[in-house]
C-alpha atoms as a PDB file:
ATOM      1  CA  UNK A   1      90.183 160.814 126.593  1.00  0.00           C
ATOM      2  CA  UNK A   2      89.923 164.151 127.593  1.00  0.00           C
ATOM      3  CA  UNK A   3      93.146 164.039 130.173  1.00  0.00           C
ATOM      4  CA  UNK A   4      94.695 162.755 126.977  1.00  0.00           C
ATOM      5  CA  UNK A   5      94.108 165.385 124.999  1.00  0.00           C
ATOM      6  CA  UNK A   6      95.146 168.324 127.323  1.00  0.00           C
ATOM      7  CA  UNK A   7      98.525 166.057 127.320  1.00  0.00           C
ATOM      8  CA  UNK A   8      98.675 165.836 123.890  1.00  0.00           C
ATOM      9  CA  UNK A   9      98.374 169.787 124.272  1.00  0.00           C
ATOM     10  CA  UNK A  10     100.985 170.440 126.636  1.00  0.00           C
ATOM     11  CA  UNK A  11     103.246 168.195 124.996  1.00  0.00           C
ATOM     12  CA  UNK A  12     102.347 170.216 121.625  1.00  0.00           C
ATOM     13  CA  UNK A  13     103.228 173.709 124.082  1.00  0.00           C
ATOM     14  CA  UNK A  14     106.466 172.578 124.724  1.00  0.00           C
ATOM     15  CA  UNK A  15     107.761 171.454 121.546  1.00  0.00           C
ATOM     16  CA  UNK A  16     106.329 174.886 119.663  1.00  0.00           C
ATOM     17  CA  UNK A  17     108.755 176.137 122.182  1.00  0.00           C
ATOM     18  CA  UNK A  18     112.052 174.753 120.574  1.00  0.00           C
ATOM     19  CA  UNK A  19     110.995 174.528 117.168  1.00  0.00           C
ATOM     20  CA  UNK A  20     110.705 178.984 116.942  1.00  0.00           C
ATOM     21  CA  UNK A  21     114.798 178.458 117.921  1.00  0.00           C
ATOM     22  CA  UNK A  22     115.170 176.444 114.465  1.00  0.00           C
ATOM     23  CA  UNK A  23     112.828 178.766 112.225  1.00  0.00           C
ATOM     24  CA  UNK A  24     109.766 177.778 112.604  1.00  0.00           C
ATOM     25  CA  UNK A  25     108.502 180.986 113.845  1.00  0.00           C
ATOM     26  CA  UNK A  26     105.484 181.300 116.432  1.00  0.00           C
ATOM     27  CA  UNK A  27     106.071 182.292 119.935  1.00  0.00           C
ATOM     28  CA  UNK A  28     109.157 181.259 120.091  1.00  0.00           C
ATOM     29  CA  UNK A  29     110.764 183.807 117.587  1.00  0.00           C
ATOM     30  CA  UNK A  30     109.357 186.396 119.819  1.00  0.00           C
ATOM     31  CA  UNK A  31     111.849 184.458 122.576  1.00  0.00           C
ATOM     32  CA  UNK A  32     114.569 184.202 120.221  1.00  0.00           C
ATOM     33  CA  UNK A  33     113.992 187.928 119.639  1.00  0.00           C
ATOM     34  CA  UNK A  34     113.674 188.965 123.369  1.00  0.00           C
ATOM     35  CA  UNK A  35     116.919 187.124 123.712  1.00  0.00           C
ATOM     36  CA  UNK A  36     119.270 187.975 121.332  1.00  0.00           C
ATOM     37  CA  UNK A  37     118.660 192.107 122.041  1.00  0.00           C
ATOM     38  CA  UNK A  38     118.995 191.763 125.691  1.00  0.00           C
ATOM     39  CA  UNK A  39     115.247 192.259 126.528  1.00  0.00           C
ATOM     40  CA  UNK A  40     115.128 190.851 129.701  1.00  0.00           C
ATOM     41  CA  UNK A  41     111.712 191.820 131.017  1.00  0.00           C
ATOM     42  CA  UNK A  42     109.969 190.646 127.607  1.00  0.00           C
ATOM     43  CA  UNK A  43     112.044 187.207 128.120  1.00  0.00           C
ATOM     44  CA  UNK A  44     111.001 186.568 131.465  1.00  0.00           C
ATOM     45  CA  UNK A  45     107.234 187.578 130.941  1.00  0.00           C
ATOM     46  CA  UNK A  46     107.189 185.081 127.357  1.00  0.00           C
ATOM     47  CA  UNK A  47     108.884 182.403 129.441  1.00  0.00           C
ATOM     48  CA  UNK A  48     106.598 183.109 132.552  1.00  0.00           C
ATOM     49  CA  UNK A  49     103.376 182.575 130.451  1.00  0.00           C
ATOM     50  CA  UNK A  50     104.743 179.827 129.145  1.00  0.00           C
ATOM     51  CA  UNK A  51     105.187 178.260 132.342  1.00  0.00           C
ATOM     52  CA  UNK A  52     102.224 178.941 133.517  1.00  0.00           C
ATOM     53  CA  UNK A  53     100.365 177.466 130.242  1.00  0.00           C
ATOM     54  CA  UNK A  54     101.887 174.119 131.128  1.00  0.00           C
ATOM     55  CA  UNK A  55     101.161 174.030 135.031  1.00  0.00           C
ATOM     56  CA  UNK A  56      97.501 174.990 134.177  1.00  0.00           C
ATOM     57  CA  UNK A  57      97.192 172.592 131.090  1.00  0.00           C
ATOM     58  CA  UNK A  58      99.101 169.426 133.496  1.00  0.00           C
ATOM     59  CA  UNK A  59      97.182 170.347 136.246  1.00  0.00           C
ATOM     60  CA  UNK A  60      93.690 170.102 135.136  1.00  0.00           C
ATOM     61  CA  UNK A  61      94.457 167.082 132.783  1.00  0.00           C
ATOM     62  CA  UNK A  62      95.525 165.617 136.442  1.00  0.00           C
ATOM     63  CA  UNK A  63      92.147 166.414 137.508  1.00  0.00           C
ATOM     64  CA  UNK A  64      90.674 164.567 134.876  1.00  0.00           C
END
C-alpha cells in the first residue's frame, strides 16, 4: 500500500509539472517563468529538483 502511494505521488509530481504550462500555476509557472526570460541557471536548478524528487520518490517506493 505504501509503494502505492509514493507512486501515486510521483505520478501526481509529474503531472503538476505540465499542468503550470496550461495555467494552473504551482511550480511549474516558476518553469514557465525561468523559461520564457532566458534564466537558464533558475531552469536547470527547478528542473534538477524536480528530477531528483522523482528518482528519490521511485526509488524508495522500489524499496518497498
Amino acid at each position: 500500500m505504501l509503494a502505492f502511494t509514493l507512486f501515486r505521488f510521483e505520478v501526481n509530481v509529474r503531472a503538476a509539472a505540465m499542468l503550470g504550462f496550461v495555467g494552473a500555476g504551482g511550480k511549474s509557472d516558476a518553469l514557465d517563468t525561468a523559461i520564457s526570460l532566458f534564466q537558464m541557471r533558475d531552469l536547470a536548478t527547478l528542473v534538477v529538483l524536480t528530477l531528483c524528487l522523482v528518482l528519490l520518490v521511485d526509488t524508495i517506493g522500489d524499496r518497498m
